[in-house]
PDB file of N, CA and C in Angstrom:
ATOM      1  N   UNK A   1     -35.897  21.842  13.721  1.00  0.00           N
ATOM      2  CA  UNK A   1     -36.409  20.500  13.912  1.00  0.00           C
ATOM      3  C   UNK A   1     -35.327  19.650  14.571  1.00  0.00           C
ATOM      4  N   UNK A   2     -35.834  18.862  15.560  1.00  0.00           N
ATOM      5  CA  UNK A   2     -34.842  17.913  16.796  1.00  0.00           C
ATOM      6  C   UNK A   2     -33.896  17.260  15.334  1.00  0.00           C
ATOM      7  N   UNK A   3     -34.545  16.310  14.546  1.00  0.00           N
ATOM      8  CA  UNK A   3     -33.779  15.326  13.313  1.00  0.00           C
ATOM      9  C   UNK A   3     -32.803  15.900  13.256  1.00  0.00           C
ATOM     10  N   UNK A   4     -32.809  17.237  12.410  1.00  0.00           N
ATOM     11  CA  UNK A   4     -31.925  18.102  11.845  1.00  0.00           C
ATOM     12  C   UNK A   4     -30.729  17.920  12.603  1.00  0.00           C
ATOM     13  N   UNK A   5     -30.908  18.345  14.098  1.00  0.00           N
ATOM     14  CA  UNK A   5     -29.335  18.067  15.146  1.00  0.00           C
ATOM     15  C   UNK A   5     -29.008  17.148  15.104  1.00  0.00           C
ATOM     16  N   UNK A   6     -29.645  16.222  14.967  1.00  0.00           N
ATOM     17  CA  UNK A   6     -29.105  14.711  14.764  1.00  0.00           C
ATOM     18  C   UNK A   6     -28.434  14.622  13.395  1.00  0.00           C
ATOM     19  N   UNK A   7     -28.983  14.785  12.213  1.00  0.00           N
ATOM     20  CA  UNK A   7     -28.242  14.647  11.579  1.00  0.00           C
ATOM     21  C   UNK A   7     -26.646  15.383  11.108  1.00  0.00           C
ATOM     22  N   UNK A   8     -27.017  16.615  11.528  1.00  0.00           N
ATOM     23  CA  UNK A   8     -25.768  17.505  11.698  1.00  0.00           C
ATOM     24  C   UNK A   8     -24.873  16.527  12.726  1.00  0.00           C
ATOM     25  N   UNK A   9     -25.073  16.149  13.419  1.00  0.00           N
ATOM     26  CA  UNK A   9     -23.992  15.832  14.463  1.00  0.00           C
ATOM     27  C   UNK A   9     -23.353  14.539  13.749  1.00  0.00           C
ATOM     28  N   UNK A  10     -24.287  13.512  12.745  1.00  0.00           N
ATOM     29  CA  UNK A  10     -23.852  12.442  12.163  1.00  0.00           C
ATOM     30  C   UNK A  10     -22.722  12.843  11.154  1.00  0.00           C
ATOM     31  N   UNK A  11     -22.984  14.092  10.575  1.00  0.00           N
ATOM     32  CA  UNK A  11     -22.313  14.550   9.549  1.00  0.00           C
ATOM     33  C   UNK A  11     -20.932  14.974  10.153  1.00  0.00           C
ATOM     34  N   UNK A  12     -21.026  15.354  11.569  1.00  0.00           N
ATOM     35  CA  UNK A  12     -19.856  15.927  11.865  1.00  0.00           C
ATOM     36  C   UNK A  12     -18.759  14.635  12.405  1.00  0.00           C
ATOM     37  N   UNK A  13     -20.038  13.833  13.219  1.00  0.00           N
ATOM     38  CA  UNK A  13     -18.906  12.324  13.390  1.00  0.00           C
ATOM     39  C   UNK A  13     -18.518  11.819  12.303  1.00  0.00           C
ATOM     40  N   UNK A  14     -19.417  11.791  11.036  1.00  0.00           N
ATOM     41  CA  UNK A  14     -18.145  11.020  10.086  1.00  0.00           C
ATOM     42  C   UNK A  14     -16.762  12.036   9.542  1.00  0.00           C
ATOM     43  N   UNK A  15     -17.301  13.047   9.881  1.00  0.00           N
ATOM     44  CA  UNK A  15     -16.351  13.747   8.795  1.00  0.00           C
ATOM     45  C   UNK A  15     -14.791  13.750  10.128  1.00  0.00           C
ATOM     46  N   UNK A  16     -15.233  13.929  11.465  1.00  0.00           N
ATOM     47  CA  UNK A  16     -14.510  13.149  12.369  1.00  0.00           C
ATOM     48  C   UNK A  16     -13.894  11.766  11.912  1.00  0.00           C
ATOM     49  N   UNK A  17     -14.748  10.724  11.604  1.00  0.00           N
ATOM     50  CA  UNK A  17     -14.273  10.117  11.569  1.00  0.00           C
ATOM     51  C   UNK A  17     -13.114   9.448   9.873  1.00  0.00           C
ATOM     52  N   UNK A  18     -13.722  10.502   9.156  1.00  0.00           N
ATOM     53  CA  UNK A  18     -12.860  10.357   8.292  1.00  0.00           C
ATOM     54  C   UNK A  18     -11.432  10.960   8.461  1.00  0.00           C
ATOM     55  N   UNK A  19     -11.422  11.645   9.201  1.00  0.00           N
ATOM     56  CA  UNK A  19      -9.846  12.074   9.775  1.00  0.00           C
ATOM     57  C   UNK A  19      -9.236  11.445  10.355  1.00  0.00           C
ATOM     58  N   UNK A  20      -9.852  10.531  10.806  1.00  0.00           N
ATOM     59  CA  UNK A  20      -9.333   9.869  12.268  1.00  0.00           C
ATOM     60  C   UNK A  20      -8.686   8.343  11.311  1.00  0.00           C
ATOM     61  N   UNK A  21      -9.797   8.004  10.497  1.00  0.00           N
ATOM     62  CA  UNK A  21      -8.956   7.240   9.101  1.00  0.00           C
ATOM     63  C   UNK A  21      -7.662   7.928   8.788  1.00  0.00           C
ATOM     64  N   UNK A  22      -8.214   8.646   8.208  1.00  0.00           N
ATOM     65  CA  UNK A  22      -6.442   9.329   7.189  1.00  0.00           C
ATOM     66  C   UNK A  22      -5.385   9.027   8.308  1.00  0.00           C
ATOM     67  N   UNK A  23      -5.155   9.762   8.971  1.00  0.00           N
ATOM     68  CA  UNK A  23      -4.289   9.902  10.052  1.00  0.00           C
ATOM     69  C   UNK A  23      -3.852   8.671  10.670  1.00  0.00           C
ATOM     70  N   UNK A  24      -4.697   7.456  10.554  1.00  0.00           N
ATOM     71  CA  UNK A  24      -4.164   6.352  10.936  1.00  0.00           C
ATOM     72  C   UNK A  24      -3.246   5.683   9.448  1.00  0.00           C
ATOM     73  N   UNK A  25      -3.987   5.610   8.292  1.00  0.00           N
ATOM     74  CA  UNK A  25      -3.517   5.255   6.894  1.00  0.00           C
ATOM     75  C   UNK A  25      -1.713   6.302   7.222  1.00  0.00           C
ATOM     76  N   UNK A  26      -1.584   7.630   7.516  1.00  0.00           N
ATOM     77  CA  UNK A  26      -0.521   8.188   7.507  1.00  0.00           C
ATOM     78  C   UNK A  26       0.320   7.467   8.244  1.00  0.00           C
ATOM     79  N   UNK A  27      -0.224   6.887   9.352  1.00  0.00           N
ATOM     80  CA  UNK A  27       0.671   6.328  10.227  1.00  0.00           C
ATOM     81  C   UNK A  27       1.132   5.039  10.112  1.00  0.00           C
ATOM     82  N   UNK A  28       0.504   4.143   9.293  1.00  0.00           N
ATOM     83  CA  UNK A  28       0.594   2.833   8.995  1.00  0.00           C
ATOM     84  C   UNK A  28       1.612   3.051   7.866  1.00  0.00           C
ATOM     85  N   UNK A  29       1.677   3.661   6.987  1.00  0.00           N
ATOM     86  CA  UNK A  29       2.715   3.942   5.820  1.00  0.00           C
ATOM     87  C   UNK A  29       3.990   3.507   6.090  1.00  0.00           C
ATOM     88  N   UNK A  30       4.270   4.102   7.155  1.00  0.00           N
ATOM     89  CA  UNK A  30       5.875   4.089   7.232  1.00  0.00           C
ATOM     90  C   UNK A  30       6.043   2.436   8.075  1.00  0.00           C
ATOM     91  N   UNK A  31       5.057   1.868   8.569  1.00  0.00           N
ATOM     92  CA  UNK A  31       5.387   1.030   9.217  1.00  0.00           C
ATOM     93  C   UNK A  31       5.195  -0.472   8.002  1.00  0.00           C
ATOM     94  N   UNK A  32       4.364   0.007   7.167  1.00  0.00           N
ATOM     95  CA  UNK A  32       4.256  -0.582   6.237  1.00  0.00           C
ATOM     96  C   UNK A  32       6.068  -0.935   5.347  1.00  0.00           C
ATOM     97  N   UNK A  33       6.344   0.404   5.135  1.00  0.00           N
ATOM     98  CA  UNK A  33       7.576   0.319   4.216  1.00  0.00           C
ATOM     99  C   UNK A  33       8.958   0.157   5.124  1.00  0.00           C
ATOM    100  N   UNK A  34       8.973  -0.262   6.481  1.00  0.00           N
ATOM    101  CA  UNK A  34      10.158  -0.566   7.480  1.00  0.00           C
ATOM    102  C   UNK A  34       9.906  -1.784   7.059  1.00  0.00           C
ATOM    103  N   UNK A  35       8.680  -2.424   7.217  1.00  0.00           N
ATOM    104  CA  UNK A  35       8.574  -3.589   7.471  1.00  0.00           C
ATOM    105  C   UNK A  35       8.979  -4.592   6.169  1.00  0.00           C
ATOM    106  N   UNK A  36       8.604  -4.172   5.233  1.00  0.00           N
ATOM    107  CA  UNK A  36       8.675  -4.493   3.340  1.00  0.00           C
ATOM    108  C   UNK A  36      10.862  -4.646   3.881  1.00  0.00           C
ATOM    109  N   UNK A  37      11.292  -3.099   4.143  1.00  0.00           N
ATOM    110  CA  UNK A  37      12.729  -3.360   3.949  1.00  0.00           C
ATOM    111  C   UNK A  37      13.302  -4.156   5.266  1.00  0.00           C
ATOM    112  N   UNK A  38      12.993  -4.519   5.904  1.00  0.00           N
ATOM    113  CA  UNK A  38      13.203  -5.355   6.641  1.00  0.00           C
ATOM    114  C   UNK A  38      13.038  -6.523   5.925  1.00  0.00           C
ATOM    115  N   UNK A  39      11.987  -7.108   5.675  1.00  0.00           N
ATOM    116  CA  UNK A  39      11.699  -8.218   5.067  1.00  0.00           C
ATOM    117  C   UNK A  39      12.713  -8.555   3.965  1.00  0.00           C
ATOM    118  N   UNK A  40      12.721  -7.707   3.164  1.00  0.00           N
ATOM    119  CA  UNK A  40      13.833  -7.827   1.788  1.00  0.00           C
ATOM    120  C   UNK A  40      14.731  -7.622   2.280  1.00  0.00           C
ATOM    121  N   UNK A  41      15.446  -7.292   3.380  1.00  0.00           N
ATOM    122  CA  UNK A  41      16.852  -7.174   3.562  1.00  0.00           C
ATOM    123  C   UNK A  41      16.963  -8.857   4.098  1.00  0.00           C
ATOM    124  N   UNK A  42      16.467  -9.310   5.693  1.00  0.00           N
ATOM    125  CA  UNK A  42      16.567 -10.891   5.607  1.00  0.00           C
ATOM    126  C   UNK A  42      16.317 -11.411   4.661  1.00  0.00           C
ATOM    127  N   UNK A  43      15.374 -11.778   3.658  1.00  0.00           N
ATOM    128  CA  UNK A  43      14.759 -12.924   3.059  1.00  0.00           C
ATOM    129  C   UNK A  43      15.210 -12.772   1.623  1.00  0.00           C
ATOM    130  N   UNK A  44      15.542 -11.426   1.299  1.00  0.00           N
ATOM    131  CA  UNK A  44      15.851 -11.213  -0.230  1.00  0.00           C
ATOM    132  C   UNK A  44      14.266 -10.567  -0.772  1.00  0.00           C
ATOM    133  N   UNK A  45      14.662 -10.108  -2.202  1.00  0.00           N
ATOM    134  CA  UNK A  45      14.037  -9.339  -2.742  1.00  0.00           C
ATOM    135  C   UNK A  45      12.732 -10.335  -3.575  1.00  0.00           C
ATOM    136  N   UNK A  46      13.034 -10.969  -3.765  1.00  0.00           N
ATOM    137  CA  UNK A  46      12.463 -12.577  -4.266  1.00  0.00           C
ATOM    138  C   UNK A  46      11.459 -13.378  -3.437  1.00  0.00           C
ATOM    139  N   UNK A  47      11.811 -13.399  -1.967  1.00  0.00           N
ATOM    140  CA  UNK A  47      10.561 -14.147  -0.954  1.00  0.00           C
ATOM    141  C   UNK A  47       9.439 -13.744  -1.137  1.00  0.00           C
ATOM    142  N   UNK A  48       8.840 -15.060  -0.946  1.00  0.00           N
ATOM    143  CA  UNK A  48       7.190 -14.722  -1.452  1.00  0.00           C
ATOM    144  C   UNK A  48       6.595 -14.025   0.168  1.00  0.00           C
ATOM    145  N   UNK A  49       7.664 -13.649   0.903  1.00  0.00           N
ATOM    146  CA  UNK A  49       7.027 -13.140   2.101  1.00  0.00           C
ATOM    147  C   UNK A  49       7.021 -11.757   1.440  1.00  0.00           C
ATOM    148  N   UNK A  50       8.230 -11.164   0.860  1.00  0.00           N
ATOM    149  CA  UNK A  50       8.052  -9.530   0.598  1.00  0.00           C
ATOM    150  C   UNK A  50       7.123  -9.272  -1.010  1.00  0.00           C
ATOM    151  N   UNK A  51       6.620 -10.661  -1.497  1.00  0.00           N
ATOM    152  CA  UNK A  51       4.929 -10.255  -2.625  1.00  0.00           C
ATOM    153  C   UNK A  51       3.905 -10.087  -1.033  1.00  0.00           C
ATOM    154  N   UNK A  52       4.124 -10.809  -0.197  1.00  0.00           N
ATOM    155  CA  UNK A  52       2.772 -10.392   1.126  1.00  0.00           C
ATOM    156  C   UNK A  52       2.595  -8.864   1.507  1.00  0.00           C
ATOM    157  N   UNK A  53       3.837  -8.402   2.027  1.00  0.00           N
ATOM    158  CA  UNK A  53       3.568  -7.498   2.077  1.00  0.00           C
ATOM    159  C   UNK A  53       3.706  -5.990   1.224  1.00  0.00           C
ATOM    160  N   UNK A  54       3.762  -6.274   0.011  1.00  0.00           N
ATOM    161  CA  UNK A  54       3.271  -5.768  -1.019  1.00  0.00           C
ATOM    162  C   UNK A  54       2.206  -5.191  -1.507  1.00  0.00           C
ATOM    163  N   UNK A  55       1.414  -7.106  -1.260  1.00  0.00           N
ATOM    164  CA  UNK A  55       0.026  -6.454  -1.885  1.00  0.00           C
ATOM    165  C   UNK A  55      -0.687  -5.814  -0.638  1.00  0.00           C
ATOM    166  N   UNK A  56      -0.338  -6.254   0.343  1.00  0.00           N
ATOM    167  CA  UNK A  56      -0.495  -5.590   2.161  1.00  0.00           C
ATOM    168  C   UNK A  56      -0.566  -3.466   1.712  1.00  0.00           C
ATOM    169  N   UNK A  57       0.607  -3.689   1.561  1.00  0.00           N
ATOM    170  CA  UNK A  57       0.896  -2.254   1.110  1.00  0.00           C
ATOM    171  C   UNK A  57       0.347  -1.254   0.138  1.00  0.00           C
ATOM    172  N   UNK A  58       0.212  -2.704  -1.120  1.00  0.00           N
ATOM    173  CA  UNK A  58      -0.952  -1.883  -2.050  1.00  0.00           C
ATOM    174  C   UNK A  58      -2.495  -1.586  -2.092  1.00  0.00           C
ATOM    175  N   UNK A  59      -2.839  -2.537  -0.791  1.00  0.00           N
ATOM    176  CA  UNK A  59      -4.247  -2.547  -0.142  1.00  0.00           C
ATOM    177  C   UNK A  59      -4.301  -1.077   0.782  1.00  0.00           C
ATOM    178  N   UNK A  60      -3.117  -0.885   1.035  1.00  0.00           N
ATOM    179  CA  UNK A  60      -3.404   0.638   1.727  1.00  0.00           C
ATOM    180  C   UNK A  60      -3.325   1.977   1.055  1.00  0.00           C
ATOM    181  N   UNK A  61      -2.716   1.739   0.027  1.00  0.00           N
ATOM    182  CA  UNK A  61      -2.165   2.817  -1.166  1.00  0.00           C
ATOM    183  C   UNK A  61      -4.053   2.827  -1.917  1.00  0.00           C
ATOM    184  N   UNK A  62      -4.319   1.321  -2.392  1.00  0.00           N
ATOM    185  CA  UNK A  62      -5.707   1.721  -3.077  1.00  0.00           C
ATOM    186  C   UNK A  62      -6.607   2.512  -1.749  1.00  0.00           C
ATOM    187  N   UNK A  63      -6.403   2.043  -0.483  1.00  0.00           N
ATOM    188  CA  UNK A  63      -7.719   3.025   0.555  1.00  0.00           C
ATOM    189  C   UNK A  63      -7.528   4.171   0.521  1.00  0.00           C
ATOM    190  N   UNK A  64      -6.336   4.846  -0.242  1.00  0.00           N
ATOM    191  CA  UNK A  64      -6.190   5.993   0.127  1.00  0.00           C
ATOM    192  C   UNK A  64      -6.003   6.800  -1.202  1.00  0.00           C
ATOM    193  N   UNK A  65      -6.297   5.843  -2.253  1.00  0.00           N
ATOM    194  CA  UNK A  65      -6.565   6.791  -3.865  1.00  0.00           C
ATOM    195  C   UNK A  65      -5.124   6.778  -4.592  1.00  0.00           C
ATOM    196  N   UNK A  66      -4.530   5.785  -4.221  1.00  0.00           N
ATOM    197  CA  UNK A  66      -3.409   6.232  -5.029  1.00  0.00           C
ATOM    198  C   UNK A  66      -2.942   4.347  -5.737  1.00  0.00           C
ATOM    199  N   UNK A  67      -3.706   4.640  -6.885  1.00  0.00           N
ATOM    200  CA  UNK A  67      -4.489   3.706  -7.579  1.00  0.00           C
ATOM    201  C   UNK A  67      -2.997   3.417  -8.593  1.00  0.00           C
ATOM    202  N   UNK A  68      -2.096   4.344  -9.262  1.00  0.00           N
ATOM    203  CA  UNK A  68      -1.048   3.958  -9.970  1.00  0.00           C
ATOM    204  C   UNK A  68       0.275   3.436  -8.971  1.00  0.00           C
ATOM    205  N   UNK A  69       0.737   4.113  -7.689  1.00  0.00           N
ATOM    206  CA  UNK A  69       1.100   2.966  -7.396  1.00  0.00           C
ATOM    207  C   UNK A  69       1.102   1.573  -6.825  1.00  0.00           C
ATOM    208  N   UNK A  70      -0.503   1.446  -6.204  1.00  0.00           N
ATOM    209  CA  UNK A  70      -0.592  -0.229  -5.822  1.00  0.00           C
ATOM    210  C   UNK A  70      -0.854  -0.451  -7.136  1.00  0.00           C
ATOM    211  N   UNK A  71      -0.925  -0.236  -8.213  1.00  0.00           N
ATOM    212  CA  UNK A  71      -0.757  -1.288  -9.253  1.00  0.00           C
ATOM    213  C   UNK A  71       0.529  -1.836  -9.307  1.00  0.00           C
ATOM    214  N   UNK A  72       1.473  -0.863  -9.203  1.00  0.00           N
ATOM    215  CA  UNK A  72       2.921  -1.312  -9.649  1.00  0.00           C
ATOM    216  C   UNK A  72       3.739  -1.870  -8.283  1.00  0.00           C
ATOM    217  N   UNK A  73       2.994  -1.652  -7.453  1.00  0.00           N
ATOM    218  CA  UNK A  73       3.379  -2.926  -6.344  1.00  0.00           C
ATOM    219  C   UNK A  73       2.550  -4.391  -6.578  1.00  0.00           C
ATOM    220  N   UNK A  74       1.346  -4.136  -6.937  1.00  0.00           N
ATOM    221  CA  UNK A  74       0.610  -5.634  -6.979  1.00  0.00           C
ATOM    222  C   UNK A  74       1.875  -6.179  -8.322  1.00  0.00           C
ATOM    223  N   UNK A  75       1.908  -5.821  -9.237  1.00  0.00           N
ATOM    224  CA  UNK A  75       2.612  -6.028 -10.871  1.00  0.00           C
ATOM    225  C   UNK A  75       3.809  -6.713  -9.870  1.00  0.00           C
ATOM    226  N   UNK A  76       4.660  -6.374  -9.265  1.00  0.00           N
ATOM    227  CA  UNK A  76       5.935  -6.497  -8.506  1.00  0.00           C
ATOM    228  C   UNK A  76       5.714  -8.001  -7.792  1.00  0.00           C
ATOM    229  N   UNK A  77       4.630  -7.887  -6.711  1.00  0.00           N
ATOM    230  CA  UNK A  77       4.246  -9.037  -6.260  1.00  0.00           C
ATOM    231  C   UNK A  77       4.218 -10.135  -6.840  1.00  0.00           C
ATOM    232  N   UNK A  78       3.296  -9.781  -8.052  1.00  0.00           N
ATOM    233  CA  UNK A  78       3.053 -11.143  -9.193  1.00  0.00           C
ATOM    234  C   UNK A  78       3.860 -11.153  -9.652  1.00  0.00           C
ATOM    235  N   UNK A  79       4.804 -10.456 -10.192  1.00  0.00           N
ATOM    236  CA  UNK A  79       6.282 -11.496 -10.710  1.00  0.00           C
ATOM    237  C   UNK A  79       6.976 -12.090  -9.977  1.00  0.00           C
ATOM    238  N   UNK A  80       7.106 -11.464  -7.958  1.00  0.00           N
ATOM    239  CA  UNK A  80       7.870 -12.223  -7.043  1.00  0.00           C
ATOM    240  C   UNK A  80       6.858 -14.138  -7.167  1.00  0.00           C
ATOM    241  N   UNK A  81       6.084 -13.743  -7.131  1.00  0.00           N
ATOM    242  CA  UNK A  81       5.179 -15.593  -6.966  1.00  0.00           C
ATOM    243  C   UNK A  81       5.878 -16.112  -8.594  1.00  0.00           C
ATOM    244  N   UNK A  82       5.243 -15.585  -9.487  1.00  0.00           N
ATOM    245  CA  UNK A  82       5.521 -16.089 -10.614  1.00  0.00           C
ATOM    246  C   UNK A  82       7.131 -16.469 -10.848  1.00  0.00           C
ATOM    247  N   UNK A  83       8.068 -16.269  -9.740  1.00  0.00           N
ATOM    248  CA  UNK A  83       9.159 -16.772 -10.508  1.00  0.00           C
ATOM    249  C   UNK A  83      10.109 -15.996 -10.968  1.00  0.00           C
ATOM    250  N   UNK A  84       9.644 -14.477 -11.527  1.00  0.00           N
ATOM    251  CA  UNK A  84      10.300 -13.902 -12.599  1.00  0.00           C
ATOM    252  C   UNK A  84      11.081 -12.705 -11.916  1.00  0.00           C
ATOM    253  N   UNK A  85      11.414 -12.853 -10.876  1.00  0.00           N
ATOM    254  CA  UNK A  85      11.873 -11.434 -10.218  1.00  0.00           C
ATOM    255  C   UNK A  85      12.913 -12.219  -9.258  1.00  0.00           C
ATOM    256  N   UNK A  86      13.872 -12.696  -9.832  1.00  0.00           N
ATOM    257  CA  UNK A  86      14.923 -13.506  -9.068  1.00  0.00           C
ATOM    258  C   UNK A  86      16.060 -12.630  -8.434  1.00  0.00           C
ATOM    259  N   UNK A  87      16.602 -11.324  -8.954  1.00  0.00           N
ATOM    260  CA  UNK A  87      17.715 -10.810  -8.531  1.00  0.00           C
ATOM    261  C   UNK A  87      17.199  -9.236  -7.907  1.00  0.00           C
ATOM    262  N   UNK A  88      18.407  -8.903  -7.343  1.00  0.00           N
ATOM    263  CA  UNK A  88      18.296  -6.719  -7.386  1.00  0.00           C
ATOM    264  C   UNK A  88      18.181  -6.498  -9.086  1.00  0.00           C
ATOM    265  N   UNK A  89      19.155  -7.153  -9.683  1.00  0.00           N
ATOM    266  CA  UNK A  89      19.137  -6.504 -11.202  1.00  0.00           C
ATOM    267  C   UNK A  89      17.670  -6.690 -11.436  1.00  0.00           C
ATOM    268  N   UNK A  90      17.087  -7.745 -11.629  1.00  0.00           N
ATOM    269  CA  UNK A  90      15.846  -7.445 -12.272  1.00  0.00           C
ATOM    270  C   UNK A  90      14.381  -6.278 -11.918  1.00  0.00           C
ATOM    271  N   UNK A  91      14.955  -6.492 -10.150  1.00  0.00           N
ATOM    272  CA  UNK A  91      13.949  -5.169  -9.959  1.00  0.00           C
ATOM    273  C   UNK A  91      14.352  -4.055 -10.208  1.00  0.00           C
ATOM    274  N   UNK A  92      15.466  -3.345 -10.515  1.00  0.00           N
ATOM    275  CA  UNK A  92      15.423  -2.268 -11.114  1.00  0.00           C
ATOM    276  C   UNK A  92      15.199  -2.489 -12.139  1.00  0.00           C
ATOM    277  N   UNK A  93      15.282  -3.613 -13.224  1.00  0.00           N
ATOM    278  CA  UNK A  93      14.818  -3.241 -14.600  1.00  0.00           C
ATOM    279  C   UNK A  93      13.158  -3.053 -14.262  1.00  0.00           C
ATOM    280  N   UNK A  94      13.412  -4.163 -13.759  1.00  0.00           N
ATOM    281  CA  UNK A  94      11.181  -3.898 -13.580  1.00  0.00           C
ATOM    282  C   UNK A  94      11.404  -2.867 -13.160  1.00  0.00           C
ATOM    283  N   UNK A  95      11.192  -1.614 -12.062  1.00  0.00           N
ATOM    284  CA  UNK A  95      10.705  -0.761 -12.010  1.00  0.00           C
ATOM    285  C   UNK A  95      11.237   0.461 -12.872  1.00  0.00           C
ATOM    286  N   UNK A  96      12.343   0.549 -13.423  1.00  0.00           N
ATOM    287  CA  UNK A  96      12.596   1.297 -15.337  1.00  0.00           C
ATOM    288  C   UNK A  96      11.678   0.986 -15.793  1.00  0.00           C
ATOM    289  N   UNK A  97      10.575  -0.360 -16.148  1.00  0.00           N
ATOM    290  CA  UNK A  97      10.000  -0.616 -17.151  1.00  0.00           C
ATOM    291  C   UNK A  97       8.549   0.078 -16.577  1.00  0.00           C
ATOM    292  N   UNK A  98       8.175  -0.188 -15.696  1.00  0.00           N
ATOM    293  CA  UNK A  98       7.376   0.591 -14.862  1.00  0.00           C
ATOM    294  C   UNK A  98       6.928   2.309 -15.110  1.00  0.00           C
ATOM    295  N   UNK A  99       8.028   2.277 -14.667  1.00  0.00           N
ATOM    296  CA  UNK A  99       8.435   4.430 -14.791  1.00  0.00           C
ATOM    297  C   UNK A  99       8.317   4.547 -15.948  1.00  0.00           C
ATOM    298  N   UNK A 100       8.757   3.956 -17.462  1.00  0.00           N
ATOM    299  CA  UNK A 100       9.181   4.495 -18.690  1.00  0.00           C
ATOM    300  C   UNK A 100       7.836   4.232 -19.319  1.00  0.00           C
ATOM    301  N   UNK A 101       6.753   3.423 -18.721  1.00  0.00           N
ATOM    302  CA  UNK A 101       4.883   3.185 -19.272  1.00  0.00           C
ATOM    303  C   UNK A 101       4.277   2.479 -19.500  1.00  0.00           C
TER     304      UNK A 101
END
């Protein structure tokens, strides 16, 4: 039946096009995390520019299933706004406190 090719071929463009996703998500990663240490190297670890691209970062981590660490980047973010993430010392304690559960 004609449908049938049609739908086979739909099945094959998405599954195309779900590759063509991943492979871009792979490629955005690293440009994602230049950009984060860039940011924290000018502005400090504290600018509410490096909570932006954070949750930036954890918006790409959730598209791609990896659900425990954009939490602990969003968690990171909200203490950079909130105030509570003033030094290097404190982000390594935050992320000890993180790792340990």
């Amino acid at each position: 039946h004609i449908s049938s090719i049609y739908h086979g071929d739909d099945a094959c463009g998405r599954i195309r096009g779900e590759h063509e996703i991943a492979r871009k998500y792979e490629e955005a990663e690293p440009l994602y995390l230049r950009a984060l240490a860039i940011t924290e190297k000018a502005l400090g670890s504290s600018h509410p520019d490096v909570a932006l691209f954070l949750d930036r970062y954890a918006g790409l981590l959730k598209d791609t299933k990896r659900l425990i660490e954009a939490t602990e980047l969003e968690a990171r973010a909200n203490m950079i706004r909130a105030g509570g993430l003033r030094s290097e010392r404190d982000l390594v304690s935050h992320q000890q406190k993180t790792e340990d559960g």
